[in-house]
C-alpha atoms as a PDB file:
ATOM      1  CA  UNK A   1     -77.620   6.274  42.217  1.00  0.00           C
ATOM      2  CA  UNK A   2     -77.284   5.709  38.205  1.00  0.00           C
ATOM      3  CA  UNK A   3     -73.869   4.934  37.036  1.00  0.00           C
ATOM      4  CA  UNK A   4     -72.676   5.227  33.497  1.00  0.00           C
ATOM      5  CA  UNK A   5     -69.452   4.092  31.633  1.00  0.00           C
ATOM      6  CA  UNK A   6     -67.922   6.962  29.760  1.00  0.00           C
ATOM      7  CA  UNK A   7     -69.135   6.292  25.842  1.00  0.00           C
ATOM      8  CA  UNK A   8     -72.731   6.915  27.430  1.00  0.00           C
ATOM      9  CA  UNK A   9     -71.515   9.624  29.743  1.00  0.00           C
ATOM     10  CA  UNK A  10     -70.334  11.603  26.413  1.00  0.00           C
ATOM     11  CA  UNK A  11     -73.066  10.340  24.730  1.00  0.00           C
ATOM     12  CA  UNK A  12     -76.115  11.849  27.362  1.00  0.00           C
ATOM     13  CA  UNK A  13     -73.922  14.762  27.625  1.00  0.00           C
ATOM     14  CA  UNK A  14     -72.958  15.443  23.982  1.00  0.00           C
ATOM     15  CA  UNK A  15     -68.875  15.681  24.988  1.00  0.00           C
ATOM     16  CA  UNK A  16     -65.602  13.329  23.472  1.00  0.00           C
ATOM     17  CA  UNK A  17     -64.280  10.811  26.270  1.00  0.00           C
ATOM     18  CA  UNK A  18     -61.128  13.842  25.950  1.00  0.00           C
ATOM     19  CA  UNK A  19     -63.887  16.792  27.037  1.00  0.00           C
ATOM     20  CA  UNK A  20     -64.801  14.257  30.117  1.00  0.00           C
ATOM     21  CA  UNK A  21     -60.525  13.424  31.111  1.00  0.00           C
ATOM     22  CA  UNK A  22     -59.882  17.133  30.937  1.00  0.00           C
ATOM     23  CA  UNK A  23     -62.414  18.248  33.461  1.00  0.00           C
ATOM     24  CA  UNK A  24     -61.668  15.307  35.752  1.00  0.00           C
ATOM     25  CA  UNK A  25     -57.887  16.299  35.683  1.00  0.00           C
ATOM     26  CA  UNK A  26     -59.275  20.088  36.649  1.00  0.00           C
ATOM     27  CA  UNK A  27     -61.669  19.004  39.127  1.00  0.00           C
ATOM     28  CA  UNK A  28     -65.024  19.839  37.352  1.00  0.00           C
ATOM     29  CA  UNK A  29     -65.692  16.403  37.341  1.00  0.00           C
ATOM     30  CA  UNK A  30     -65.020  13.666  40.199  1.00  0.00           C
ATOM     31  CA  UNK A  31     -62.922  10.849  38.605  1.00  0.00           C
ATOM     32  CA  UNK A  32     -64.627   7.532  37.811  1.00  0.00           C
ATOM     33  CA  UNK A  33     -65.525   4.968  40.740  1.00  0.00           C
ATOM     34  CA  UNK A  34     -63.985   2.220  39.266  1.00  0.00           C
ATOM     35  CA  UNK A  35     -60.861   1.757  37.173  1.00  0.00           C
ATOM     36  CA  UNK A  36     -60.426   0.295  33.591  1.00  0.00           C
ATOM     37  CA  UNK A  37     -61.922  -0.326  30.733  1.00  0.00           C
ATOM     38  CA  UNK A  38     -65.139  -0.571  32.797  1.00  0.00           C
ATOM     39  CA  UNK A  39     -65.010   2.199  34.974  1.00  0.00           C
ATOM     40  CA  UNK A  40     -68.199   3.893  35.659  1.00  0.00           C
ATOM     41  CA  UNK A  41     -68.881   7.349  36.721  1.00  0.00           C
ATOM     42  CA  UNK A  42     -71.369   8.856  39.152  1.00  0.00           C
ATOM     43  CA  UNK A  43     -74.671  10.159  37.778  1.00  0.00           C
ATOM     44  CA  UNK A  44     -73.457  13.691  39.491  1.00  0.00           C
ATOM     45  CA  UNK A  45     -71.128  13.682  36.825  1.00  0.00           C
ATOM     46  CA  UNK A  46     -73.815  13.883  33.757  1.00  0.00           C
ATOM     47  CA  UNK A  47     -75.429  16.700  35.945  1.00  0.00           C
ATOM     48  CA  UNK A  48     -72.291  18.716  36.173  1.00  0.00           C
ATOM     49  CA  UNK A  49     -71.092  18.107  32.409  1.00  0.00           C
ATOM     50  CA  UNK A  50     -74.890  19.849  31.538  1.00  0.00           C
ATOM     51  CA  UNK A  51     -73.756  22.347  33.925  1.00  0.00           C
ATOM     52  CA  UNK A  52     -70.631  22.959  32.704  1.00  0.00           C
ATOM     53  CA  UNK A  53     -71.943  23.165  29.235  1.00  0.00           C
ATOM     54  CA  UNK A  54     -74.363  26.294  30.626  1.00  0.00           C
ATOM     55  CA  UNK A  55     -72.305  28.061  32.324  1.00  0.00           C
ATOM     56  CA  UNK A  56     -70.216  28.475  29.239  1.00  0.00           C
ATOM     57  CA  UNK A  57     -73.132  29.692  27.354  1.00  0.00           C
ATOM     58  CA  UNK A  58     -72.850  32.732  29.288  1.00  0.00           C
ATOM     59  CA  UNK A  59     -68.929  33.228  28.454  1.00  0.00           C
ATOM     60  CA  UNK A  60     -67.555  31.842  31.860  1.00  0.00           C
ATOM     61  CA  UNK A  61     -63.912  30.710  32.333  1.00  0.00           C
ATOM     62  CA  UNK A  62     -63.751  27.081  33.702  1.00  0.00           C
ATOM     63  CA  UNK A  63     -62.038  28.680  36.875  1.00  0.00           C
ATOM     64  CA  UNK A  64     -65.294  30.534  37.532  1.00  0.00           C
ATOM     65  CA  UNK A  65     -67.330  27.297  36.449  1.00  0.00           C
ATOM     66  CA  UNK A  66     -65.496  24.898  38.700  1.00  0.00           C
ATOM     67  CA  UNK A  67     -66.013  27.738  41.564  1.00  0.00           C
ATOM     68  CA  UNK A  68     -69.906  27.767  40.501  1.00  0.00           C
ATOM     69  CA  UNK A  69     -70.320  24.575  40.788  1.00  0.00           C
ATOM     70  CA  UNK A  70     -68.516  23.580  44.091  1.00  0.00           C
ATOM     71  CA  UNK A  71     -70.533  26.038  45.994  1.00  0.00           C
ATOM     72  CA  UNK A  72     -73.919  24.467  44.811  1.00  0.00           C
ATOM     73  CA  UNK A  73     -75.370  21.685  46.917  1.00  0.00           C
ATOM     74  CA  UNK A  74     -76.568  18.509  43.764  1.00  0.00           C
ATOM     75  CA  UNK A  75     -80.123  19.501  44.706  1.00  0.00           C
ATOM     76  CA  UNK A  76     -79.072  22.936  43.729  1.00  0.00           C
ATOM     77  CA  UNK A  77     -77.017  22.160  40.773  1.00  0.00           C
ATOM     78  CA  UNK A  78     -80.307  20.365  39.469  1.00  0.00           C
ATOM     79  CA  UNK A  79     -82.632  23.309  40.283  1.00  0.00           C
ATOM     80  CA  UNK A  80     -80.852  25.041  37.945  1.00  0.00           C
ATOM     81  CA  UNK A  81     -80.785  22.875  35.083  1.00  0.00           C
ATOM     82  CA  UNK A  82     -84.819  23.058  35.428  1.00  0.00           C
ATOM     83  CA  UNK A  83     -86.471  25.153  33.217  1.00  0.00           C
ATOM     84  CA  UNK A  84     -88.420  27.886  35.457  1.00  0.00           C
ATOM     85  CA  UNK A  85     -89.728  30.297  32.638  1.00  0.00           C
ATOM     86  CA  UNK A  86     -93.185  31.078  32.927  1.00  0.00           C
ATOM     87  CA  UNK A  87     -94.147  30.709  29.152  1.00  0.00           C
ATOM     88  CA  UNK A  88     -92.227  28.714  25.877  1.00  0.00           C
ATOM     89  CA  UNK A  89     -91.209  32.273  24.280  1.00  0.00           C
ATOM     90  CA  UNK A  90     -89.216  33.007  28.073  1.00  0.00           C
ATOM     91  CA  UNK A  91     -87.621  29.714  28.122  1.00  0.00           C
ATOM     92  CA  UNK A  92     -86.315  29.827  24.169  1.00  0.00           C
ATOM     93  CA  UNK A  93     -85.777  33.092  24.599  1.00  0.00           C
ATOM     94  CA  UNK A  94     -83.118  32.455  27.419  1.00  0.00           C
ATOM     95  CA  UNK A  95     -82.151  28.834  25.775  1.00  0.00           C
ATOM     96  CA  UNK A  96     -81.135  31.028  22.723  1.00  0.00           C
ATOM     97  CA  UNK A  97     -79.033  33.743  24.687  1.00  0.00           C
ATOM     98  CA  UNK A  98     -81.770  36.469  24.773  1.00  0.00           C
ATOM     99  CA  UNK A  99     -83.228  38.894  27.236  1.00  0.00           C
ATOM    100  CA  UNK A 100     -85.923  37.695  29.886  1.00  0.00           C
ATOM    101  CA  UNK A 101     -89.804  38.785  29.341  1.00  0.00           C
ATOM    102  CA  UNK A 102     -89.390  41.552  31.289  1.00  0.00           C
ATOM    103  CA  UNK A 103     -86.775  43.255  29.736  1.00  0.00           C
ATOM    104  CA  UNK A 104     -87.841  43.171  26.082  1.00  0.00           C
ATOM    105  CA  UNK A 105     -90.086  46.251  24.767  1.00  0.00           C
ATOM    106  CA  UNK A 106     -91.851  43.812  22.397  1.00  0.00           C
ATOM    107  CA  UNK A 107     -93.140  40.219  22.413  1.00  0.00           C
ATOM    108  CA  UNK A 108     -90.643  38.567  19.962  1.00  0.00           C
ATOM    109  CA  UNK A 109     -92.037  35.553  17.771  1.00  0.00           C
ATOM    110  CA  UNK A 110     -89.748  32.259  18.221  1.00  0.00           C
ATOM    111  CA  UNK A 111     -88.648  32.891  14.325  1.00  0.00           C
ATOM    112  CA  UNK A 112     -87.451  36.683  15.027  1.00  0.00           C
ATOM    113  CA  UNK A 113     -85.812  35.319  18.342  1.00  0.00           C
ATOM    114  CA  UNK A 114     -84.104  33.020  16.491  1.00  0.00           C
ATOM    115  CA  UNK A 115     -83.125  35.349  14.048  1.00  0.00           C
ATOM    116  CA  UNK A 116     -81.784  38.140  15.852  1.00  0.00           C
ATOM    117  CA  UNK A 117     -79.445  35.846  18.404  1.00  0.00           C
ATOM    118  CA  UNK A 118     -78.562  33.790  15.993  1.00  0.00           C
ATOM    119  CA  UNK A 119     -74.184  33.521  16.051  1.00  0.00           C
ATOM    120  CA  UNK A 120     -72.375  34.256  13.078  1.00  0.00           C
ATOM    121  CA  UNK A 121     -70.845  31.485  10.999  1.00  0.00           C
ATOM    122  CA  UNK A 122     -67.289  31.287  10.564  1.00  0.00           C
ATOM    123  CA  UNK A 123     -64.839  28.843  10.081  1.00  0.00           C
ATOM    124  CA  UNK A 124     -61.005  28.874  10.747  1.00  0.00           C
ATOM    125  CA  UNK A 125     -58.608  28.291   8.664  1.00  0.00           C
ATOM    126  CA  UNK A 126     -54.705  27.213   8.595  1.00  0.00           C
ATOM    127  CA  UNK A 127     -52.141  28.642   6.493  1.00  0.00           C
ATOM    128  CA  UNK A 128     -48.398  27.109   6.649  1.00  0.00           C
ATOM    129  CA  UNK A 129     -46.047  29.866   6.337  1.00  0.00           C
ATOM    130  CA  UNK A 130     -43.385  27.812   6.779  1.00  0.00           C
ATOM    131  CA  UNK A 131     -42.536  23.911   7.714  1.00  0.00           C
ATOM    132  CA  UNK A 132     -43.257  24.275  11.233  1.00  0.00           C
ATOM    133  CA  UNK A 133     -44.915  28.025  11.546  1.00  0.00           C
ATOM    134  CA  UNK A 134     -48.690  28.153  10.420  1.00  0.00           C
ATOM    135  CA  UNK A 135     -51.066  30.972  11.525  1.00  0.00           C
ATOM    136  CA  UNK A 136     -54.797  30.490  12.219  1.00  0.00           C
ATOM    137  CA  UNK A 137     -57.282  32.567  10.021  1.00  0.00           C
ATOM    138  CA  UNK A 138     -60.907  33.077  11.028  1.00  0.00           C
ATOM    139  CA  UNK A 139     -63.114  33.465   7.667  1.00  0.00           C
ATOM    140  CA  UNK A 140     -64.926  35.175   6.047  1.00  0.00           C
ATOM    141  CA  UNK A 141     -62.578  38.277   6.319  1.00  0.00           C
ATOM    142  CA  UNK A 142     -63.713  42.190   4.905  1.00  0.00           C
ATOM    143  CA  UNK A 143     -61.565  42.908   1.976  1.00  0.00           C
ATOM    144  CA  UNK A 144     -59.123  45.303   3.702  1.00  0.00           C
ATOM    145  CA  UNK A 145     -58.310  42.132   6.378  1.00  0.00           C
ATOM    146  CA  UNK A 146     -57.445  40.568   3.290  1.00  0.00           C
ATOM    147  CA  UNK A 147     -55.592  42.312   1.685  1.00  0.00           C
ATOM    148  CA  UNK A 148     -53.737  43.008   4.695  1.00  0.00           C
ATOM    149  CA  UNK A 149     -53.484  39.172   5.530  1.00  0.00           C
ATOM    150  CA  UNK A 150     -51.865  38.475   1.679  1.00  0.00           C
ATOM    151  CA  UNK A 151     -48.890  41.291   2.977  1.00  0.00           C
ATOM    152  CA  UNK A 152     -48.239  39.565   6.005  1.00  0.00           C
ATOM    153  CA  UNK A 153     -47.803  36.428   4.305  1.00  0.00           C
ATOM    154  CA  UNK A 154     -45.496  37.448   1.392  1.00  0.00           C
ATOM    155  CA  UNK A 155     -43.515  39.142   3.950  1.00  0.00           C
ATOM    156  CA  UNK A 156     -43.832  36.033   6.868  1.00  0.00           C
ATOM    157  CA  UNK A 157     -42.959  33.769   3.601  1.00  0.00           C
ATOM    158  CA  UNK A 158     -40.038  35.778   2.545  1.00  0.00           C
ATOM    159  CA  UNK A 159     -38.395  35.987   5.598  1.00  0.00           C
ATOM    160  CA  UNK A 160     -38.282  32.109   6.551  1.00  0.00           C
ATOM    161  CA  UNK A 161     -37.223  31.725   3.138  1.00  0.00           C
ATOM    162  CA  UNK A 162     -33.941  33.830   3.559  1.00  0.00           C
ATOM    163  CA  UNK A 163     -30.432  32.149   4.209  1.00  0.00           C
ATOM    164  CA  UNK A 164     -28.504  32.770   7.227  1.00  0.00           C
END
């Protein structure tokens, strides 16, 4: 069975060596067969992280994952990371979030599939109210949010800057 230290586990599996501690620690992962700077992990593990990763395409808690994933036997855990689609539109189609063949009216071309499941971009932002109070801003915001944002600050602001 393959064996790979954890730079190429994160590497093959496109996680940070944190990603790969944190589901060890909640058993999505087994740990590492060997110990130290030279510890190696299973090739189940590389399965699982891919897994992992689509299973939270669909929205899943990591409790539900890690229940997922225990019940499936490794020949069943790679069964599913096979694409089955009958044709290339079916299998971007579901890679891309959108409905199976035989639930769409239409054939979609890949462009419009891409197009219409495409996420929206958006970025988050930081804004210190204070020295150790900050709130988290997801942008771009509709003017009303906005304006509504800039009260809450001038009134977050004031307060922490009143004396006792």
């Amino acid at each position: 069975m393959e064996e790979y230290s954890l730079l190429d586990l994160c590497e093959a599996a496109d996680v940070t060596p944190r990603t790969v501690r944190y589901y060890i620690s909640s058993g999505l992962l087994p740990p590492a067969t060997s110990q130290g700077p030279k510890a190696s992990y299973p090739g189940e593990s590389l399965q699982r992280l891919r897994l992992i990763k689509a299973l939270q395409r669909q929205h899943l808690p990591l409790a539900e994952i890690r229940s997922r994933i225990d019940s499936l036997s490794p020949a069943e855990r790679s069964q599913l990371l096979e694409p089955s689609q009958s044709n290339a539109l079916d299998y971007i189609s579901q890679a891309l979030g959108g409905l199976p063949a035989a639930q769409r009216q239409a054939p979609l071309l890949v462009a419009e599939t891409a197009q219409v499941y495409a996420p929206a971009r958006s970025t988050w932002e930081r804004l210190a109210i204070h020295a150790d109070v900050e709130v988290h801003v997801r942008r771009p915001l509709d003017a009303d949010t906005r304006r509504k944002l800039d009260r809450l600050l001038d009134h977050a602001r004031t307060l922490f800057s009143e004396k006792k």
